[in-house]
PDB file of N, CA and C in Angstrom:
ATOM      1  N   UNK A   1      22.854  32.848 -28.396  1.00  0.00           N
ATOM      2  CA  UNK A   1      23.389  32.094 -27.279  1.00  0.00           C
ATOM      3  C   UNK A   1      22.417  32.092 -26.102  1.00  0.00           C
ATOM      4  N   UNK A   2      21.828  33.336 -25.827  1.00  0.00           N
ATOM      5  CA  UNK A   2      20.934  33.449 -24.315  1.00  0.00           C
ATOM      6  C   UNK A   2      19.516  32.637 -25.062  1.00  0.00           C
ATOM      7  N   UNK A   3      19.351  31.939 -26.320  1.00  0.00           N
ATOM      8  CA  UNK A   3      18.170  31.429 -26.638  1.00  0.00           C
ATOM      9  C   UNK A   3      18.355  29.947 -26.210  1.00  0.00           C
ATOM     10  N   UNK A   4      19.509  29.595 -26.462  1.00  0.00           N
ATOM     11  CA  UNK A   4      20.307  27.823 -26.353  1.00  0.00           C
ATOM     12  C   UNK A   4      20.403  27.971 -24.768  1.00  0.00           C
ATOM     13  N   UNK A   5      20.796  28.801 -24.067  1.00  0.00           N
ATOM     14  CA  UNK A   5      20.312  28.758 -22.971  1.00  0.00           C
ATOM     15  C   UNK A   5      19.139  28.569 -22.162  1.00  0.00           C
ATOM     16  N   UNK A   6      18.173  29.828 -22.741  1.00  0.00           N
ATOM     17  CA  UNK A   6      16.899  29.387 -22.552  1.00  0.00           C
ATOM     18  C   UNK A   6      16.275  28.250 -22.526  1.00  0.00           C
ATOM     19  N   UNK A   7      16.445  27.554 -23.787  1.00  0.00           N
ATOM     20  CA  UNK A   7      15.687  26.572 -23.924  1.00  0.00           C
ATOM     21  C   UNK A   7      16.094  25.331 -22.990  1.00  0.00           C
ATOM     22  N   UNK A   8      17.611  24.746 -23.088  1.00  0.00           N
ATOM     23  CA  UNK A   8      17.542  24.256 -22.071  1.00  0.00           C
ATOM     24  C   UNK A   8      17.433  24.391 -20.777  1.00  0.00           C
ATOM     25  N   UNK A   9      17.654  25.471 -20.437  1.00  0.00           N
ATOM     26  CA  UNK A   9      16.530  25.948 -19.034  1.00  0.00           C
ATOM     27  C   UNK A   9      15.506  25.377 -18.792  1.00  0.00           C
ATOM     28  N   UNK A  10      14.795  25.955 -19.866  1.00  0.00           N
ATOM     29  CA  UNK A  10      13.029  26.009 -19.875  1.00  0.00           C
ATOM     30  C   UNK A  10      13.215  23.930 -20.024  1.00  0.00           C
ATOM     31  N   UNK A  11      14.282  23.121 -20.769  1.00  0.00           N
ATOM     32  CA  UNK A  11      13.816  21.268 -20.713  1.00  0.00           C
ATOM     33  C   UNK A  11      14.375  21.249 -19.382  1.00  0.00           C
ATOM     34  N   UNK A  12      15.276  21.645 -18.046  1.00  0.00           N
ATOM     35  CA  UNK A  12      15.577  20.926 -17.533  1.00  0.00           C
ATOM     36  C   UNK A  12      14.266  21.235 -16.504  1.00  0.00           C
ATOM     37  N   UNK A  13      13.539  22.592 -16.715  1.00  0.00           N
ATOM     38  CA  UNK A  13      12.577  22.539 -15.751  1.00  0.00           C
ATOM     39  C   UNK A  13      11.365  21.729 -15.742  1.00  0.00           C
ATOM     40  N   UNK A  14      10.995  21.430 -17.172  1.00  0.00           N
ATOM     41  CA  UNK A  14       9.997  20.620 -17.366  1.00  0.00           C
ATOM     42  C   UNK A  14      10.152  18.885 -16.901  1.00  0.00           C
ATOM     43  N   UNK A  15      11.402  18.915 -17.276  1.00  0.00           N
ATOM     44  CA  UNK A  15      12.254  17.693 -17.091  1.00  0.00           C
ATOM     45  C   UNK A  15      11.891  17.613 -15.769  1.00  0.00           C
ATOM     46  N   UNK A  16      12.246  18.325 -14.401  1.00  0.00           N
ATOM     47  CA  UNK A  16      12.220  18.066 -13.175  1.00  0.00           C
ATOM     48  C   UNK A  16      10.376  18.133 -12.872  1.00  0.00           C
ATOM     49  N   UNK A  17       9.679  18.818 -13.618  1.00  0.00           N
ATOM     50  CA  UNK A  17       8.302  19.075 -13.175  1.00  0.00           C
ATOM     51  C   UNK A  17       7.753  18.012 -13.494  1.00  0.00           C
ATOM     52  N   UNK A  18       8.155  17.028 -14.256  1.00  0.00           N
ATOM     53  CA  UNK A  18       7.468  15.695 -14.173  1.00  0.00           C
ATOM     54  C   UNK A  18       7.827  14.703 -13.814  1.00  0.00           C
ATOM     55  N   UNK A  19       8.694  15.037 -13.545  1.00  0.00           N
ATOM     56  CA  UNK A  19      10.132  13.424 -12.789  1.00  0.00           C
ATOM     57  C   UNK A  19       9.098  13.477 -11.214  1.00  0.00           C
ATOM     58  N   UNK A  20       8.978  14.941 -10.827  1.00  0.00           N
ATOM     59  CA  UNK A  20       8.634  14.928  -9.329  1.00  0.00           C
ATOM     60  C   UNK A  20       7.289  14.564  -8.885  1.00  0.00           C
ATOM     61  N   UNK A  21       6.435  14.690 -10.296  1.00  0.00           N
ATOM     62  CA  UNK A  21       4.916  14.815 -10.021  1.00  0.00           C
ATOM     63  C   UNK A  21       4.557  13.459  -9.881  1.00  0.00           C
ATOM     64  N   UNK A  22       3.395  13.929  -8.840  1.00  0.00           N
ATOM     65  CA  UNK A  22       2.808  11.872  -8.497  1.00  0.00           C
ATOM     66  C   UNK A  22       1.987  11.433  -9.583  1.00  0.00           C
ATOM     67  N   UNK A  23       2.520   9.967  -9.831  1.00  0.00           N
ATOM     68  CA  UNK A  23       1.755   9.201 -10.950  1.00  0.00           C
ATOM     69  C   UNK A  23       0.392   9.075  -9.852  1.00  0.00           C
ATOM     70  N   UNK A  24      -0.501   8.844 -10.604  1.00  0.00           N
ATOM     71  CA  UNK A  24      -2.462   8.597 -10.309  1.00  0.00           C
ATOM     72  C   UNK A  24      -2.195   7.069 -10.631  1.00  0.00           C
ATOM     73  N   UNK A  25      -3.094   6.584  -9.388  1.00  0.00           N
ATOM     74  CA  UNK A  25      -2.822   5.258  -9.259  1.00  0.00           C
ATOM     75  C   UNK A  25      -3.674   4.600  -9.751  1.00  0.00           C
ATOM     76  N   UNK A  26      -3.888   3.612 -10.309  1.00  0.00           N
ATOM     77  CA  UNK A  26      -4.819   3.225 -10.643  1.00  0.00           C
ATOM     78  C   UNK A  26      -5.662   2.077 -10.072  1.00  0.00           C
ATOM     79  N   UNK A  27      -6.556   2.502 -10.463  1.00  0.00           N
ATOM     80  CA  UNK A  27      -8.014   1.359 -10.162  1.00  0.00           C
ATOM     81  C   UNK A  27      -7.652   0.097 -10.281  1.00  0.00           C
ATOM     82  N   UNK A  28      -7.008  -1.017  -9.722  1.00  0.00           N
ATOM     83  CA  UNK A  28      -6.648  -2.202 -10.075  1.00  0.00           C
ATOM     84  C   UNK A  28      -7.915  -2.873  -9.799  1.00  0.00           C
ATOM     85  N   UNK A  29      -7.763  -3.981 -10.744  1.00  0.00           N
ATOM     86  CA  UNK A  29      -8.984  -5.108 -10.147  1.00  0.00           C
ATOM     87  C   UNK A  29      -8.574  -6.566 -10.380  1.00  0.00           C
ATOM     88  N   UNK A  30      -8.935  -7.023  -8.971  1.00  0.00           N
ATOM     89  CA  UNK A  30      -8.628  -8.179  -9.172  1.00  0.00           C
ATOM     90  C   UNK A  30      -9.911  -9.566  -8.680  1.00  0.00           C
ATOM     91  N   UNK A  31      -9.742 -10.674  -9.545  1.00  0.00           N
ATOM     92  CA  UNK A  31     -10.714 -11.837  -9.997  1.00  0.00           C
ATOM     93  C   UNK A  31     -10.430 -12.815  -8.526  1.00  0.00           C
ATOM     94  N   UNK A  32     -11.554 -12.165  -7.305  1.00  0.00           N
ATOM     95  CA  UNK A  32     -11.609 -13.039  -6.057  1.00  0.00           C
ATOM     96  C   UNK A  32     -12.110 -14.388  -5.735  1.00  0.00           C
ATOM     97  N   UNK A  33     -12.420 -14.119  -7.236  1.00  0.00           N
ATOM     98  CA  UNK A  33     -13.265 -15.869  -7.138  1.00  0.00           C
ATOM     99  C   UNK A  33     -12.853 -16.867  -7.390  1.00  0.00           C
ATOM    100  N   UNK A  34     -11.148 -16.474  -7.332  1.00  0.00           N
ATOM    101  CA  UNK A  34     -10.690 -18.048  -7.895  1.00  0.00           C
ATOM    102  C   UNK A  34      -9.617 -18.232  -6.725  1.00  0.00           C
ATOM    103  N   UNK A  35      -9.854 -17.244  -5.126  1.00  0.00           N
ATOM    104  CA  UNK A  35      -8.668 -17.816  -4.640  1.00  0.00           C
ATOM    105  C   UNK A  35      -9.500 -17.302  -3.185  1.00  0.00           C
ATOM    106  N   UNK A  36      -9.457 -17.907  -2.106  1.00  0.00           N
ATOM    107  CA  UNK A  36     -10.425 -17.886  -0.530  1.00  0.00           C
ATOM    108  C   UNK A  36      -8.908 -17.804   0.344  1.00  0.00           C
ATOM    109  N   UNK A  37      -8.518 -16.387   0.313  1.00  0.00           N
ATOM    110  CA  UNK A  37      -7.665 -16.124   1.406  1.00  0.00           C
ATOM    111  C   UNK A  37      -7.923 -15.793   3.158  1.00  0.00           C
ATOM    112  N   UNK A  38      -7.188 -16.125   3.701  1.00  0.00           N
ATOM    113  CA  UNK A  38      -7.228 -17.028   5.391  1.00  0.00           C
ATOM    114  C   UNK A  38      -6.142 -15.327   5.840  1.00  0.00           C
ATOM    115  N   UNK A  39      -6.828 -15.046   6.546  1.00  0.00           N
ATOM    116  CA  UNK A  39      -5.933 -13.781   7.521  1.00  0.00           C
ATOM    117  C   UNK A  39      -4.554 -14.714   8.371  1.00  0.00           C
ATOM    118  N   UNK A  40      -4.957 -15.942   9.047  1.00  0.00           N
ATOM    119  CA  UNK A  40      -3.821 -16.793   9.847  1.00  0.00           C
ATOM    120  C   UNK A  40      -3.455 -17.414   8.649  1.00  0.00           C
ATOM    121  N   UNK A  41      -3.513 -17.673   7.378  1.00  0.00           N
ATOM    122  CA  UNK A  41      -2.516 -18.271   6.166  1.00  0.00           C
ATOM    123  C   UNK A  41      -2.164 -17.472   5.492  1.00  0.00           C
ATOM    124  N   UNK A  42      -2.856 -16.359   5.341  1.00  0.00           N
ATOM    125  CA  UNK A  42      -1.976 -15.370   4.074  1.00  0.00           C
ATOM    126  C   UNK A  42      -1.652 -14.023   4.718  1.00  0.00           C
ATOM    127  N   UNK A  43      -2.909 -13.631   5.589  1.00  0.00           N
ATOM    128  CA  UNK A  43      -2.005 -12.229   5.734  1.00  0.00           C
ATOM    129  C   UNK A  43      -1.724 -12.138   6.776  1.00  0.00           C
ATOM    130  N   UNK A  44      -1.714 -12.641   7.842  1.00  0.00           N
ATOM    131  CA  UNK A  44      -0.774 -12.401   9.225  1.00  0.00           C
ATOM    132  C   UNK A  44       0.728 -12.354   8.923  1.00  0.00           C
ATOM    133  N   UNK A  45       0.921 -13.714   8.123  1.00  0.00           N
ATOM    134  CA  UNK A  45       2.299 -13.497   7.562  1.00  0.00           C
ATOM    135  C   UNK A  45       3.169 -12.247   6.683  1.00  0.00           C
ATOM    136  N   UNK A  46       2.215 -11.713   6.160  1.00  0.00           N
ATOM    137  CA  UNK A  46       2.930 -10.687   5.756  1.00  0.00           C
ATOM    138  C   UNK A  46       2.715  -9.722   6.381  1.00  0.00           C
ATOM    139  N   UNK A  47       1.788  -9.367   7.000  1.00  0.00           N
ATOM    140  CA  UNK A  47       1.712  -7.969   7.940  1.00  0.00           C
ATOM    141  C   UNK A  47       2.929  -8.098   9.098  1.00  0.00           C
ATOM    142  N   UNK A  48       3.214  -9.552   9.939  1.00  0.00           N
ATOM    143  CA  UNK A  48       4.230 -10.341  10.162  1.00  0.00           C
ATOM    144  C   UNK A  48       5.812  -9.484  10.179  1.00  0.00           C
ATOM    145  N   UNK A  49       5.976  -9.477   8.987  1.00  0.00           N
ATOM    146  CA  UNK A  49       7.140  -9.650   8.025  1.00  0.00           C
ATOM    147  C   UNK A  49       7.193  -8.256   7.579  1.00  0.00           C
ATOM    148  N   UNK A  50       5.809  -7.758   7.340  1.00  0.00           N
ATOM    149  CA  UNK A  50       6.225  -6.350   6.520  1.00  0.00           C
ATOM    150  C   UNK A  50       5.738  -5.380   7.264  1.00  0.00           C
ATOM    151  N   UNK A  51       4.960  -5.343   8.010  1.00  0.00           N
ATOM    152  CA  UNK A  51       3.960  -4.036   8.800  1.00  0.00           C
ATOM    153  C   UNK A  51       4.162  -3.819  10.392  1.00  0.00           C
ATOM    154  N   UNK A  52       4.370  -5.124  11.270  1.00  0.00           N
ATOM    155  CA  UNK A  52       3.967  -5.266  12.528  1.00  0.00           C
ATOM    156  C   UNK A  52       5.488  -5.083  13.257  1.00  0.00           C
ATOM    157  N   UNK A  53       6.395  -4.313  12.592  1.00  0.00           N
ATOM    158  CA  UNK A  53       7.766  -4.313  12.887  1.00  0.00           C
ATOM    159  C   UNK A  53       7.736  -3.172  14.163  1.00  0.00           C
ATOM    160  N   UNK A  54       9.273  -3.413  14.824  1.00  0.00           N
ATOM    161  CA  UNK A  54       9.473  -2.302  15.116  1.00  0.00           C
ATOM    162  C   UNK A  54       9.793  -0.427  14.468  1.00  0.00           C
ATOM    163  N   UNK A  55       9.031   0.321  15.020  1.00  0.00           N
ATOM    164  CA  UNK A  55       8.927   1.537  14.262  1.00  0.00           C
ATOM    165  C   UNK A  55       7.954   1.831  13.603  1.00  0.00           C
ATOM    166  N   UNK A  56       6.863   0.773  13.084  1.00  0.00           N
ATOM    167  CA  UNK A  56       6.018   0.667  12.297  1.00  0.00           C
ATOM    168  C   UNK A  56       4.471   0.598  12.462  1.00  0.00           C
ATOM    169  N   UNK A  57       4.260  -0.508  12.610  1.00  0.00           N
ATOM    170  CA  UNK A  57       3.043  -1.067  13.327  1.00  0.00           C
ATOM    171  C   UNK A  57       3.039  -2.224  14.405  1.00  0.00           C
ATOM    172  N   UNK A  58       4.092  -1.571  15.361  1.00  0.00           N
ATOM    173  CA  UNK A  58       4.184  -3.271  16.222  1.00  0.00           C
ATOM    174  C   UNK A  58       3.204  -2.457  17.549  1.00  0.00           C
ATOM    175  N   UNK A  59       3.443  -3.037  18.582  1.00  0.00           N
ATOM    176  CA  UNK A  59       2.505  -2.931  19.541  1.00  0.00           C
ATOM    177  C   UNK A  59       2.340  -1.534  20.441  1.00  0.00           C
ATOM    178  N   UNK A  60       1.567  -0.732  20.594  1.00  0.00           N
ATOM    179  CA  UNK A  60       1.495   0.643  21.145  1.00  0.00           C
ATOM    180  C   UNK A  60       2.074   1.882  20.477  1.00  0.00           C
ATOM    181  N   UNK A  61       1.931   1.349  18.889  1.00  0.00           N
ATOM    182  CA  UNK A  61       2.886   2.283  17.742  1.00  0.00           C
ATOM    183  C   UNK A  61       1.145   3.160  17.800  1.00  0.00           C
ATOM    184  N   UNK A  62       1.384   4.733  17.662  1.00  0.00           N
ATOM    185  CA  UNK A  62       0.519   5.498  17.476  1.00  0.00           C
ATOM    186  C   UNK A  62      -0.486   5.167  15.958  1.00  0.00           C
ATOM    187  N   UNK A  63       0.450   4.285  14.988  1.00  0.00           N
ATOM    188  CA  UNK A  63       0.321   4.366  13.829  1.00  0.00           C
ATOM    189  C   UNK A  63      -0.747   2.920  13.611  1.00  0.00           C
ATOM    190  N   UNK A  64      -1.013   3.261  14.464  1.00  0.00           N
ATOM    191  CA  UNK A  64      -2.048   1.567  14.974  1.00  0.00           C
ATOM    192  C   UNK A  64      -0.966   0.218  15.042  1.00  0.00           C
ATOM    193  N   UNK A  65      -1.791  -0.761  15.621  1.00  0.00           N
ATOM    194  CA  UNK A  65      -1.428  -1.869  16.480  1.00  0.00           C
ATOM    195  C   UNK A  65      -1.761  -2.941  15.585  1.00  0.00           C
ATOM    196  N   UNK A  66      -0.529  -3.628  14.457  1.00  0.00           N
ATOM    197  CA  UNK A  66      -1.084  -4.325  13.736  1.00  0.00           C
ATOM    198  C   UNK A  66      -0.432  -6.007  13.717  1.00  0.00           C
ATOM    199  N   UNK A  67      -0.035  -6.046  15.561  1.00  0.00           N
ATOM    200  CA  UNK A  67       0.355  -7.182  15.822  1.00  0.00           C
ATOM    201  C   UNK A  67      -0.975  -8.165  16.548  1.00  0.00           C
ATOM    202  N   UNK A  68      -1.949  -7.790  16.071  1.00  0.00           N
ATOM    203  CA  UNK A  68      -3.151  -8.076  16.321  1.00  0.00           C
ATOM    204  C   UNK A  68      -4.153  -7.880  15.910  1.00  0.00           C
ATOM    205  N   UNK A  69      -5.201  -9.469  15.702  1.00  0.00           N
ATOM    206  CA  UNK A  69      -6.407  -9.170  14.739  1.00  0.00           C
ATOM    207  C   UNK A  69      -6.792  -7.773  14.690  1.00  0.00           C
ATOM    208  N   UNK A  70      -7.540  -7.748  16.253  1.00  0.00           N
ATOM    209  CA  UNK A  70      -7.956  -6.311  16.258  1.00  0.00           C
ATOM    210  C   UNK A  70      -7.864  -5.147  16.254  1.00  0.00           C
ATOM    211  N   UNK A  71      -6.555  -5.309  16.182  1.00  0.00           N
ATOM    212  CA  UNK A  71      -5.634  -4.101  15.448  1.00  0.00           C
ATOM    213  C   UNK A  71      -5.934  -3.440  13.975  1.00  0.00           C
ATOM    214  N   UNK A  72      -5.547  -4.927  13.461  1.00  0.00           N
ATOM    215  CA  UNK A  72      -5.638  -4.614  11.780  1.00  0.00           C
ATOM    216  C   UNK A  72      -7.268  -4.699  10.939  1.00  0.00           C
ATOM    217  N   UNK A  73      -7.927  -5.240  12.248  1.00  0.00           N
ATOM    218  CA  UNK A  73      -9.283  -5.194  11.598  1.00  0.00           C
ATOM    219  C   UNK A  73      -9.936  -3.470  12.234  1.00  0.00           C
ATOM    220  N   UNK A  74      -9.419  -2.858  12.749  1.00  0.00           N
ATOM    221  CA  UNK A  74      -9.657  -1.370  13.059  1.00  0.00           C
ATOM    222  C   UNK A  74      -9.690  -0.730  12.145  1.00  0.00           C
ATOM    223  N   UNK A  75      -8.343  -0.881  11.221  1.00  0.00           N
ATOM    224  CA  UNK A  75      -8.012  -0.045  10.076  1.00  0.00           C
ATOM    225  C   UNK A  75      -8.872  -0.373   8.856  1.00  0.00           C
ATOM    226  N   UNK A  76      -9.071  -1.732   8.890  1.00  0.00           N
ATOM    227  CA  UNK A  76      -9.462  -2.486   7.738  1.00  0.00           C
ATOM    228  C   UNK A  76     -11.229  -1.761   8.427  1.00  0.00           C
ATOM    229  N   UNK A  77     -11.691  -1.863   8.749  1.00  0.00           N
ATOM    230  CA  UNK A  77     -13.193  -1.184   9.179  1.00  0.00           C
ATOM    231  C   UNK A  77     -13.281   0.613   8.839  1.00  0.00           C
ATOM    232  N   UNK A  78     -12.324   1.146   9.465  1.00  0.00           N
ATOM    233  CA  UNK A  78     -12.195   2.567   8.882  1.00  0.00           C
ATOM    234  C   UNK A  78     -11.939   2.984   7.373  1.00  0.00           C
ATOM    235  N   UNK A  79     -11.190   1.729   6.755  1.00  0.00           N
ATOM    236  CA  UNK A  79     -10.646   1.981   5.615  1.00  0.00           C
ATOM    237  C   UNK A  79      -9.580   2.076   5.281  1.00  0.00           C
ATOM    238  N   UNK A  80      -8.697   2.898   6.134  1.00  0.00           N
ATOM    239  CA  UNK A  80      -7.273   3.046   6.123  1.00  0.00           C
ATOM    240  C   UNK A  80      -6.338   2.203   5.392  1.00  0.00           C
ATOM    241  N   UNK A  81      -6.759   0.799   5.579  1.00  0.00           N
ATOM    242  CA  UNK A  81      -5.876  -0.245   5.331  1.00  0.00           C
ATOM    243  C   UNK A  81      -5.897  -0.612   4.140  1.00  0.00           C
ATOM    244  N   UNK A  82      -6.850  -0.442   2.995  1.00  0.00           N
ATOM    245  CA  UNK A  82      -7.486  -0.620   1.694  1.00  0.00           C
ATOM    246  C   UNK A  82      -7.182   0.347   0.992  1.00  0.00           C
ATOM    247  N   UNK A  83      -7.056   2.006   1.764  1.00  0.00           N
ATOM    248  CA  UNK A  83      -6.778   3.162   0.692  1.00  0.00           C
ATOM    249  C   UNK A  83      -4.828   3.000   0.753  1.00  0.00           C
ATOM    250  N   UNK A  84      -3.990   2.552   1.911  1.00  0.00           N
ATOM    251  CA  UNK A  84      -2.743   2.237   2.004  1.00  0.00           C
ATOM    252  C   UNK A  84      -2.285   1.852   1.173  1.00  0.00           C
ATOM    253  N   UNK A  85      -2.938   0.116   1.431  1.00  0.00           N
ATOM    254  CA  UNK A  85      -2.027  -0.903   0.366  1.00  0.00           C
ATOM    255  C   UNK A  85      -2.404  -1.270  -0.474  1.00  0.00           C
ATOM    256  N   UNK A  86      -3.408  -0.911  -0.996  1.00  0.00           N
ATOM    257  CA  UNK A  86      -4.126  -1.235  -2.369  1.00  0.00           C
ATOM    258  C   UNK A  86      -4.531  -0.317  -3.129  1.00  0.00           C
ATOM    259  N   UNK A  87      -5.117   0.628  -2.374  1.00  0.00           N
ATOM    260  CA  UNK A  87      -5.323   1.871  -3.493  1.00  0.00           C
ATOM    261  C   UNK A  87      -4.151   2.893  -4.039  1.00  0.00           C
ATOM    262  N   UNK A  88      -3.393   3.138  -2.807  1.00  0.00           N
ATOM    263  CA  UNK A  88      -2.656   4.392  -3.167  1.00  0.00           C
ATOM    264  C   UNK A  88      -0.931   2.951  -3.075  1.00  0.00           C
ATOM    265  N   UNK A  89      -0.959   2.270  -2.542  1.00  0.00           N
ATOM    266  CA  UNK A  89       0.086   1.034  -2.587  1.00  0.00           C
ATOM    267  C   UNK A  89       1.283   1.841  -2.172  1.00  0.00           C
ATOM    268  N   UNK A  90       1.312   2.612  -1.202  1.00  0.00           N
ATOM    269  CA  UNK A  90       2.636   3.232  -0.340  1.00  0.00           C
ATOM    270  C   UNK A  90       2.884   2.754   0.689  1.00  0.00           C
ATOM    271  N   UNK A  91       2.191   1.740   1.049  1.00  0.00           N
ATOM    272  CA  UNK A  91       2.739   0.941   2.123  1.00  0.00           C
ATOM    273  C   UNK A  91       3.248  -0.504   1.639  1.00  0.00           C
ATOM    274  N   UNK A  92       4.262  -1.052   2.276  1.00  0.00           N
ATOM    275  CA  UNK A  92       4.649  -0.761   3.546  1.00  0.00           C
ATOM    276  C   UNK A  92       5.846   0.468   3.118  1.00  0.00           C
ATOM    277  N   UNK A  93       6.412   1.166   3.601  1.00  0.00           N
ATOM    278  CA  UNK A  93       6.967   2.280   3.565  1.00  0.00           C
ATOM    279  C   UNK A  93       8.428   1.709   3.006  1.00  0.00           C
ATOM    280  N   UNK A  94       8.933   2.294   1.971  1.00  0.00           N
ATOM    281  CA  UNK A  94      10.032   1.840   1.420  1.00  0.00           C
ATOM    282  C   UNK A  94       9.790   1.008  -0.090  1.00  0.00           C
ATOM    283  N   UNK A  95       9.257   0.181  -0.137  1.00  0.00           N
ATOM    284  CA  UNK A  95       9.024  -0.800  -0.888  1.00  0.00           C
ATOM    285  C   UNK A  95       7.660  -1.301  -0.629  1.00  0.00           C
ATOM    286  N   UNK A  96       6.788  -1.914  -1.629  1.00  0.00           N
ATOM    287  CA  UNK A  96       5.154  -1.694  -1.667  1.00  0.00           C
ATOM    288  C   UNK A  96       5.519  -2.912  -1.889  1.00  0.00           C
ATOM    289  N   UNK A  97       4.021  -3.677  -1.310  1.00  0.00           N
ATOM    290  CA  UNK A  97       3.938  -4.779  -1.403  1.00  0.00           C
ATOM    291  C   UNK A  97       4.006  -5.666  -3.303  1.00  0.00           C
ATOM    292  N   UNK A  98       4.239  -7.035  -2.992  1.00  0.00           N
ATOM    293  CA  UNK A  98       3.906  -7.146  -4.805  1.00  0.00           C
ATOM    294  C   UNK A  98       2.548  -7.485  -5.058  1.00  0.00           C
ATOM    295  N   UNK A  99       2.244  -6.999  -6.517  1.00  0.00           N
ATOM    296  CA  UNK A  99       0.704  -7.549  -6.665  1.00  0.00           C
ATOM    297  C   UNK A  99       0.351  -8.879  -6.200  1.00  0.00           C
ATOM    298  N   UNK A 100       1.044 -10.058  -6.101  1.00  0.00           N
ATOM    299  CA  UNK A 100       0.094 -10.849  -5.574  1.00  0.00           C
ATOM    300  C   UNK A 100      -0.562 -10.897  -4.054  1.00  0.00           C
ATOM    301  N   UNK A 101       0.101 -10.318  -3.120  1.00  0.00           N
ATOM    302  CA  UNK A 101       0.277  -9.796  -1.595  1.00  0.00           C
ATOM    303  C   UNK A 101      -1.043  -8.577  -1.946  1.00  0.00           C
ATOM    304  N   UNK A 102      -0.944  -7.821  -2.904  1.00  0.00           N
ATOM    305  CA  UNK A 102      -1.863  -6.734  -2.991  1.00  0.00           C
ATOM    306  C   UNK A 102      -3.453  -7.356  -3.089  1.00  0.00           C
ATOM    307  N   UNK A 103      -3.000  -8.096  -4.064  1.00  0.00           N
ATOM    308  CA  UNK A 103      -4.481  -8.826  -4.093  1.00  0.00           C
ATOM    309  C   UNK A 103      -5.459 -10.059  -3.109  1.00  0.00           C
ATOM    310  N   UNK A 104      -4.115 -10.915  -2.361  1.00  0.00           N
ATOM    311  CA  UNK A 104      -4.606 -11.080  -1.284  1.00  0.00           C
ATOM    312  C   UNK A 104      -5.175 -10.217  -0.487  1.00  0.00           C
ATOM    313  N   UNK A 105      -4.799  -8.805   0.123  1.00  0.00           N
ATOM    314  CA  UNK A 105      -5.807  -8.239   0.879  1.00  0.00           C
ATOM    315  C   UNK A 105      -6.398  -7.785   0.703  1.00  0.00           C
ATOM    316  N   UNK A 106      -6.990  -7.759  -1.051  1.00  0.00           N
ATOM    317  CA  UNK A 106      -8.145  -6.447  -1.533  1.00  0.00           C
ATOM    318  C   UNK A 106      -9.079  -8.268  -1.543  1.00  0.00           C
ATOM    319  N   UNK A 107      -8.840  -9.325  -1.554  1.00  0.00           N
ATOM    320  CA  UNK A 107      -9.672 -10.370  -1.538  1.00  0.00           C
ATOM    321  C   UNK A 107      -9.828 -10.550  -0.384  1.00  0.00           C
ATOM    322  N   UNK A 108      -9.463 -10.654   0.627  1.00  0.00           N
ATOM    323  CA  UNK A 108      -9.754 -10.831   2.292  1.00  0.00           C
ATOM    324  C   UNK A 108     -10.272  -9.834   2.508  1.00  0.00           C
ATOM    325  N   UNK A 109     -10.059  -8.327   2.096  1.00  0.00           N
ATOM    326  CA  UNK A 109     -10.488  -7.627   2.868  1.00  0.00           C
ATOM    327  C   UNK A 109     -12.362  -7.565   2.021  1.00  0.00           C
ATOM    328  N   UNK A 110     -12.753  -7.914   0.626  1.00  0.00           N
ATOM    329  CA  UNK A 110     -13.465  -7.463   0.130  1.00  0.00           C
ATOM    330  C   UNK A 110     -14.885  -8.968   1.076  1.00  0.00           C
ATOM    331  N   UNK A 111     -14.089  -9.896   1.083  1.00  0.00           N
ATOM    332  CA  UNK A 111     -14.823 -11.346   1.653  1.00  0.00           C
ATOM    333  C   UNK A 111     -15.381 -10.929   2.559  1.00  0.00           C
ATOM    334  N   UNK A 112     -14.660  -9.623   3.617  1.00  0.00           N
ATOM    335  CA  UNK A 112     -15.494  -9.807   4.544  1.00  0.00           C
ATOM    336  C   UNK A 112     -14.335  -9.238   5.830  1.00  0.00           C
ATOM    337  N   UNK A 113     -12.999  -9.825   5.827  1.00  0.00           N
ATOM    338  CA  UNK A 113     -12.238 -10.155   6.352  1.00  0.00           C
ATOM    339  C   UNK A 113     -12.107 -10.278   7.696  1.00  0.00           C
ATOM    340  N   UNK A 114     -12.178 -11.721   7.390  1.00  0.00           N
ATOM    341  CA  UNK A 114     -12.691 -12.848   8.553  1.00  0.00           C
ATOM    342  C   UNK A 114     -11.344 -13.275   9.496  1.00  0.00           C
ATOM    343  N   UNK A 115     -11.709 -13.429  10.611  1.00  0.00           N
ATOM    344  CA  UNK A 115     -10.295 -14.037  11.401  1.00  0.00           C
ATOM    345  C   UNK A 115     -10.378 -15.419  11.671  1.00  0.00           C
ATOM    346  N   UNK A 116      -9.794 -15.830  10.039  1.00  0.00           N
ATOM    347  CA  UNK A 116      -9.851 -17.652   9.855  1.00  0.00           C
ATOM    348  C   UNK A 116      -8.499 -18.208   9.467  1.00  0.00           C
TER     349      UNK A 116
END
């Protein structure tokens, strides 16, 4: 009996030791040459909508200022903004952007990311 115990012991712990552990994200790649994304057509709108909120990234948020080019081109220059939402994809907080939103800014941001 203390063995049937054991053992499921020993599955519910394993059980929880991998439910909790972080998946490794992976290297996505995506084909920029078939689409010329616009910061005022594609991603203002979603930074807009998903980032520049209150609590978040709206104006004088410690967490940077991403109701403005030069806001989001701060992060996007340090990096921040590329290891966020594309590499590690935990932003925006709650719910991650979808791959096509993902790949718009790994293509704007890789172009250059221009304020056009």
């Amino acid at each position: 009996m203390k063995c049937i115990h054991f053992i499921f012991f020993l599955s519910l712990v394993l059980f929880f030791t991998e439910s909790c552990s972080k998946k490794k994200t992976e290297d996505t790649k995506f084909d920029c040459t078939l689409e010329n994304y616009s910061y005022n057509s594609d991603i203002k709108p979603i930074i807009n909508s998903r980032c520049s909120i209150n609590g978040c990234h709206n104006s004088g948020s410690p967490n940077g200022d991403y109701t403005t080019y030069l806001g989001v081109k701060t992060k996007v220059d340090n990096g921040s903004l590329r290891e966020r939402v594309v590499t590690k994809k935990d932003m925006p907080s709650g719910s991650p952007l979808s791959a096509e939103d993902i790949a718009k800014f790994e293509c704007w941001i890789t172009s250059g990311s221009k304020e056009n």
